[in-house]
C-alpha atoms as a PDB file:
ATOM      1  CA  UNK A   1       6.108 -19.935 -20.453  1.00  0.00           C
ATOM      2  CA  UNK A   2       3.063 -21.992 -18.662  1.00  0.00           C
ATOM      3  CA  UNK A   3       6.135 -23.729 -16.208  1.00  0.00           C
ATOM      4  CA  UNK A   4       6.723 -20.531 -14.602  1.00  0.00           C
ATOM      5  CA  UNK A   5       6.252 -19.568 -11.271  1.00  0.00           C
ATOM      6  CA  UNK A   6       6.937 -17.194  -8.535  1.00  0.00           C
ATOM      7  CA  UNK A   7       7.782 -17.852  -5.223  1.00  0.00           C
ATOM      8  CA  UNK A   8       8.051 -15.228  -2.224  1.00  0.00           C
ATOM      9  CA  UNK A   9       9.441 -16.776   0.914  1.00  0.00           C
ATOM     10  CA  UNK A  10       8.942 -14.183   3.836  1.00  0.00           C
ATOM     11  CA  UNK A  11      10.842 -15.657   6.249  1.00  0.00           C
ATOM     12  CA  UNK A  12      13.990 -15.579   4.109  1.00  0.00           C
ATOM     13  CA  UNK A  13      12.864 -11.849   2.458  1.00  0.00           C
ATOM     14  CA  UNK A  14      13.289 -13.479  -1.116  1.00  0.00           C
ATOM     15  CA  UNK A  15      11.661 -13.742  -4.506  1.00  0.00           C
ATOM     16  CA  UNK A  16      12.468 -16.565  -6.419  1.00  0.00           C
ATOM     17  CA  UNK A  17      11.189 -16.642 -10.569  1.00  0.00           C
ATOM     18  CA  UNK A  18      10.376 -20.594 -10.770  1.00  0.00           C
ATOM     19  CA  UNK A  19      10.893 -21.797 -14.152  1.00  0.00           C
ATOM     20  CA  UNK A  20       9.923 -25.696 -14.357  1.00  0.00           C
ATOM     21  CA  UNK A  21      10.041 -26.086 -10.868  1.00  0.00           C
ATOM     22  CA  UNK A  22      13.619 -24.611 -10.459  1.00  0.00           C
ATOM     23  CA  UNK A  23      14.850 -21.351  -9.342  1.00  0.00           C
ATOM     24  CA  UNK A  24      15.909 -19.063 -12.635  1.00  0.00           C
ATOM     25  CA  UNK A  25      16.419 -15.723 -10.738  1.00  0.00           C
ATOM     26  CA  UNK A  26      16.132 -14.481  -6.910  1.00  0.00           C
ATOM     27  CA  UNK A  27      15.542 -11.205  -5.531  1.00  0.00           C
ATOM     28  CA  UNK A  28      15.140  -9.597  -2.223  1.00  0.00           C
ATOM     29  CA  UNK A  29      11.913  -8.200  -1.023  1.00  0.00           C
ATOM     30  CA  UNK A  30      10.485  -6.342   1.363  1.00  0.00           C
ATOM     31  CA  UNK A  31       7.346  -8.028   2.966  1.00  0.00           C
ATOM     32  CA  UNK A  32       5.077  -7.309   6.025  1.00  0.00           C
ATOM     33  CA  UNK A  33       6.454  -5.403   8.924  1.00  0.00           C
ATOM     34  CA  UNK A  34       3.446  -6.947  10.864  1.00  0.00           C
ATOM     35  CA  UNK A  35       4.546 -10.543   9.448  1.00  0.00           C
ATOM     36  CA  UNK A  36       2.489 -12.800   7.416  1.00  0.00           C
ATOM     37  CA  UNK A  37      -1.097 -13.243   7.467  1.00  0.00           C
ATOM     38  CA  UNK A  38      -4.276 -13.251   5.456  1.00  0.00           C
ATOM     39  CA  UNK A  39      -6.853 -10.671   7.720  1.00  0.00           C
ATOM     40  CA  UNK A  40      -8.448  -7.620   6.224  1.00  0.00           C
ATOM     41  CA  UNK A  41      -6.706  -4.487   7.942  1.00  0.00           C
ATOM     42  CA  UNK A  42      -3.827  -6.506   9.188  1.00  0.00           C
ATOM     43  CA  UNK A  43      -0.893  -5.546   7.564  1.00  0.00           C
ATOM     44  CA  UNK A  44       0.256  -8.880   7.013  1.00  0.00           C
ATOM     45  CA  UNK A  45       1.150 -10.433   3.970  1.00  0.00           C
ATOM     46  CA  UNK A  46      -0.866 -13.078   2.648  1.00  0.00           C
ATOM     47  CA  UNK A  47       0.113 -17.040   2.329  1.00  0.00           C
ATOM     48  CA  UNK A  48      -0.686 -19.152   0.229  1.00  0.00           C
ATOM     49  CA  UNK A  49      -1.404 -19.712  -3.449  1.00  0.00           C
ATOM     50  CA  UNK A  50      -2.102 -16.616  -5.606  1.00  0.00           C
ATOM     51  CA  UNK A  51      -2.321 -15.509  -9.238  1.00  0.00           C
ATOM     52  CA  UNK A  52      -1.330 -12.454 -10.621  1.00  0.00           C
ATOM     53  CA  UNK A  53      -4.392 -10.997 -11.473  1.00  0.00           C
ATOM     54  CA  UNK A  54      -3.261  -8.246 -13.535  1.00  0.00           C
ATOM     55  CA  UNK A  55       0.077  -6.453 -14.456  1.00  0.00           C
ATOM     56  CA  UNK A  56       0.097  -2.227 -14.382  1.00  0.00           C
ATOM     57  CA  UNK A  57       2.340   0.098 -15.463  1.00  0.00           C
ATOM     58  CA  UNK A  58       3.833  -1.309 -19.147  1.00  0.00           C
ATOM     59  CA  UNK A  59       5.762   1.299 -20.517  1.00  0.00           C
ATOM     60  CA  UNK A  60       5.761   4.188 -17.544  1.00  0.00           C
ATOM     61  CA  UNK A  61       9.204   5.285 -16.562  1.00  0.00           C
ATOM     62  CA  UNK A  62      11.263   3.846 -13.882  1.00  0.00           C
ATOM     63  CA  UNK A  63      10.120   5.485 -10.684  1.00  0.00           C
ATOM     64  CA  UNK A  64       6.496   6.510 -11.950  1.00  0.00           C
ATOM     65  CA  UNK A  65       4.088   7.519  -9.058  1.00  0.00           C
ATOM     66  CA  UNK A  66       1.212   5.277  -8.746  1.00  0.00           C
ATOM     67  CA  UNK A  67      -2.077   6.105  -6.761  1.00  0.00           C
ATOM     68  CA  UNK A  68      -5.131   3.764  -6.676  1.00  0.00           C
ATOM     69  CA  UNK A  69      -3.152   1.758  -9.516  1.00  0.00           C
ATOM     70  CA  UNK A  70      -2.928   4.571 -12.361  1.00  0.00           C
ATOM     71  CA  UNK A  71       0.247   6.476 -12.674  1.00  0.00           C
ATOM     72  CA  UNK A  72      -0.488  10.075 -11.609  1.00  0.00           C
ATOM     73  CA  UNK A  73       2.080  11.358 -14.410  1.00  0.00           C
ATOM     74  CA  UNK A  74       4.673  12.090 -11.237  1.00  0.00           C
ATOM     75  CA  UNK A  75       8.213  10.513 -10.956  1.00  0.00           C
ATOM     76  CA  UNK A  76       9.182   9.877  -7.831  1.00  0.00           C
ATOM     77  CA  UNK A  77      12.090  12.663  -6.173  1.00  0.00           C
ATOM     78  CA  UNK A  78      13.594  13.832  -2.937  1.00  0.00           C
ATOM     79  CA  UNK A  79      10.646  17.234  -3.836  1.00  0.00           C
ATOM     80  CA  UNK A  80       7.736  14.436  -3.381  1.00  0.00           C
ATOM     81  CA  UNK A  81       9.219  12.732  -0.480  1.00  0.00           C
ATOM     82  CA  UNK A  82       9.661  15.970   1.313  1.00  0.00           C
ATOM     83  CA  UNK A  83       5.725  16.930   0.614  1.00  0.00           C
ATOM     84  CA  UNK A  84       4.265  13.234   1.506  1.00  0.00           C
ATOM     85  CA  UNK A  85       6.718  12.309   4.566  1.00  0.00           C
ATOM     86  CA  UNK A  86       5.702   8.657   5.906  1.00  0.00           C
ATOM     87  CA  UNK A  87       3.663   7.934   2.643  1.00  0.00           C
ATOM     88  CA  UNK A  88       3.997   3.862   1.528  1.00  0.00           C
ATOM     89  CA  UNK A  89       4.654   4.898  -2.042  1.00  0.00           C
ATOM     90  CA  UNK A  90       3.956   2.587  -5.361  1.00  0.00           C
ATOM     91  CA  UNK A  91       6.253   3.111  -7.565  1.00  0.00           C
ATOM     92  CA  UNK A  92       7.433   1.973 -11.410  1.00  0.00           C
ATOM     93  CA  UNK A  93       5.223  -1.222 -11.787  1.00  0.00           C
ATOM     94  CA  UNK A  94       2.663  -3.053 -10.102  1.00  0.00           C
ATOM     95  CA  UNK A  95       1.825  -6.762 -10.028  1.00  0.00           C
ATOM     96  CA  UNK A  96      -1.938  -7.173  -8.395  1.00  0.00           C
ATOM     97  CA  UNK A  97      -2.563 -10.254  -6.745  1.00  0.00           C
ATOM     98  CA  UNK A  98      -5.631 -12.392  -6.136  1.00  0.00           C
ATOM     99  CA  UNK A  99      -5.832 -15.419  -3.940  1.00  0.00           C
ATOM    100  CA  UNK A 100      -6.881 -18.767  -4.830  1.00  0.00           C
ATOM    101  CA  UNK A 101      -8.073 -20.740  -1.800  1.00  0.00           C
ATOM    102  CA  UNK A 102     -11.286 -19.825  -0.361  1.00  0.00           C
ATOM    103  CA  UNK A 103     -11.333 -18.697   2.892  1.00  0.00           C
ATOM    104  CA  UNK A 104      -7.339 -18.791   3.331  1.00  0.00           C
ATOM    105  CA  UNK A 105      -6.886 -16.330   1.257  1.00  0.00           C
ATOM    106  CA  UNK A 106      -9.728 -15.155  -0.949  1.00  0.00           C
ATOM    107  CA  UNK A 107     -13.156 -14.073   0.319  1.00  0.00           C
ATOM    108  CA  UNK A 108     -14.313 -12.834   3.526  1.00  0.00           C
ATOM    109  CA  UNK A 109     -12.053 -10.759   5.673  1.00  0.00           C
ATOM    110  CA  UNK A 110      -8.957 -12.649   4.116  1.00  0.00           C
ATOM    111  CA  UNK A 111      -9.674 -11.381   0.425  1.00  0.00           C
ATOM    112  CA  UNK A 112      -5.734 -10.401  -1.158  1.00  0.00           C
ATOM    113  CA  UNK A 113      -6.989  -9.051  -4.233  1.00  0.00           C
ATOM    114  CA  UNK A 114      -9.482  -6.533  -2.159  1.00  0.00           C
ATOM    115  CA  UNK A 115      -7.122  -6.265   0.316  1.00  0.00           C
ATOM    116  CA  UNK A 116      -5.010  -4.576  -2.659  1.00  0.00           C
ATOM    117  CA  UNK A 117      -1.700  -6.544  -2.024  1.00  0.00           C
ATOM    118  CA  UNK A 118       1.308  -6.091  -5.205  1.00  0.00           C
ATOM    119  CA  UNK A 119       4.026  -6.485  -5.661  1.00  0.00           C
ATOM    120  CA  UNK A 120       5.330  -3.116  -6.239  1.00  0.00           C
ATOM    121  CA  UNK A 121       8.461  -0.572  -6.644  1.00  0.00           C
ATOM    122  CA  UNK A 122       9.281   1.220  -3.546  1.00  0.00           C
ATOM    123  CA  UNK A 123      11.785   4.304  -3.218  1.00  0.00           C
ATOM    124  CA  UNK A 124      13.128   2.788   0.034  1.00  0.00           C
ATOM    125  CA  UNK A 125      15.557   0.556  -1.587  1.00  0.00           C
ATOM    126  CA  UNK A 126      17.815   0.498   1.111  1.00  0.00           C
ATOM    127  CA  UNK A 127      15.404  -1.185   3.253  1.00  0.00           C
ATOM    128  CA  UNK A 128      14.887  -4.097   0.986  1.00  0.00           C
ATOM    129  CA  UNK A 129      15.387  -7.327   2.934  1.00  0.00           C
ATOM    130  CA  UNK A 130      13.856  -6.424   6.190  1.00  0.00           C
ATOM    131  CA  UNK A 131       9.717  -6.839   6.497  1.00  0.00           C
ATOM    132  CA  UNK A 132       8.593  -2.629   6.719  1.00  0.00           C
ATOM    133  CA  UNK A 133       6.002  -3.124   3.922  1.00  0.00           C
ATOM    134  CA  UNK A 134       2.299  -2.393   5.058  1.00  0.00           C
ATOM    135  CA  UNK A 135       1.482  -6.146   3.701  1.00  0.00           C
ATOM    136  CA  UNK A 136       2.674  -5.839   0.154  1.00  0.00           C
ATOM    137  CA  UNK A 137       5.696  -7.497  -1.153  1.00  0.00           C
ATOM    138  CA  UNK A 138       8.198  -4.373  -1.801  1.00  0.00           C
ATOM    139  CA  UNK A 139      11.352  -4.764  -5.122  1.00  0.00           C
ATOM    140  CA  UNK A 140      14.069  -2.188  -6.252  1.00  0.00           C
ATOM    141  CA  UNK A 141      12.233  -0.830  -9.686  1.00  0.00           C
ATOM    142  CA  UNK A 142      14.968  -1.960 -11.464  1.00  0.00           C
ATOM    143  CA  UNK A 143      14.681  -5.682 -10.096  1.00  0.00           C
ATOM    144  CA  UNK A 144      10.721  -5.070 -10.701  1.00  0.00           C
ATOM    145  CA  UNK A 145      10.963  -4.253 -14.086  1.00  0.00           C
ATOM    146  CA  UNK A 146      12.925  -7.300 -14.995  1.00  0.00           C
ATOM    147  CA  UNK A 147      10.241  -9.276 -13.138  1.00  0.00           C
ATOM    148  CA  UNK A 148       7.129  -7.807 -14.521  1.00  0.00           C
ATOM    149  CA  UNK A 149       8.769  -8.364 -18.019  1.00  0.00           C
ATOM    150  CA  UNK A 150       8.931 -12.261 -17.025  1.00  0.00           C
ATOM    151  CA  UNK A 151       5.386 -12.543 -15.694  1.00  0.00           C
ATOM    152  CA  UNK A 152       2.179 -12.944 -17.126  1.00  0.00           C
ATOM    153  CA  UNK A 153      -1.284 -12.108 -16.196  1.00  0.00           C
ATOM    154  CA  UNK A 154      -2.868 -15.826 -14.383  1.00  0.00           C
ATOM    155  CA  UNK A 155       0.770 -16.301 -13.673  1.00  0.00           C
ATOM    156  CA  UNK A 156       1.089 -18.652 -10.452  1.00  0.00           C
ATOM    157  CA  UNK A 157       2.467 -17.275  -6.892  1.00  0.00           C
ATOM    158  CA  UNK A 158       2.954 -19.091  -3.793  1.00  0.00           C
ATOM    159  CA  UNK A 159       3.757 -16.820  -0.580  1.00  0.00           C
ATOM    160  CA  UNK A 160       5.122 -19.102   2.199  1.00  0.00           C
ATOM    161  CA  UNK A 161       6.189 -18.526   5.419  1.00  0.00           C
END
């Protein structure tokens, strides 16, 4: 389990589950509609080498509505949409991560972990592939379920250009 990796290329809009140094499974993702970067208020997703710093959301149901990373006890539907219109939803699971080189991409004004950046469900699943996410790195739940049941908490991640 310690030979396993993730690896989010933005440029290509792909996940990639590293398992001794070779690809196991791929997804598409949604990053940064702003591109990639490390600032505070940016937008941008964050390079680099990361960790996941904790995994949320073990059991909840696909869809469930997250909000300051605890489920709210919603499900996500076309009702919720219509009340929050424009709202970047977290949805179904959350992967949190921190950054591991010092003033790259943790501390400062380049902090990932307090700039709140996961990997996370989103209920625009048609727009997986193309950067629209406000810096995180956006999955179909279904995909992100699979993947959160791979990870582990300290689990490396390198985000590359």
């Amino acid at each position: 389990m310690h030979n396993r990796s993730l690896r989010i290329e933005v440029l290509n809009q792909k996940l990639m589950c590293m398992d001794d140094g070779h690809p196991a499974r791929t997804y598409p993702v949604s990053t940064g509609l702003a591109g990639s970067g490390e600032q505070i208020g940016s937008g941008c997703t964050p390079r680099g080498k990361h960790q996941i710093r904790l995994k949320i959301g073990e059991g909840c149901p696909l869809e469930t509505v997250f909000v300051g990373r605890r489920p709210t006890g919603e499900v996500y539907n076309s009702a919720l949409a219509e009340r929050s219109p424009g709202r970047d939803w977290v949805l179904t699971r959350i992967l949190w991560l921190t950054g591991l080189e010092s003033g790259v991409n943790r501390g400062g004004e380049v902090d990932t972990l307090r700039r709140y950046i996961y990997i996370h469900g989103t209920p625009e699943e048609h727009l997986i592939g193309q950067p629209v996410s406000h810096g995180c790195i956006r999955m179909r739940s279904r995909d992100l379920i699979e993947l959160f049941d791979w990870t582990f908490n300290g689990m490396p991640v390198e985000i590359v250009d």
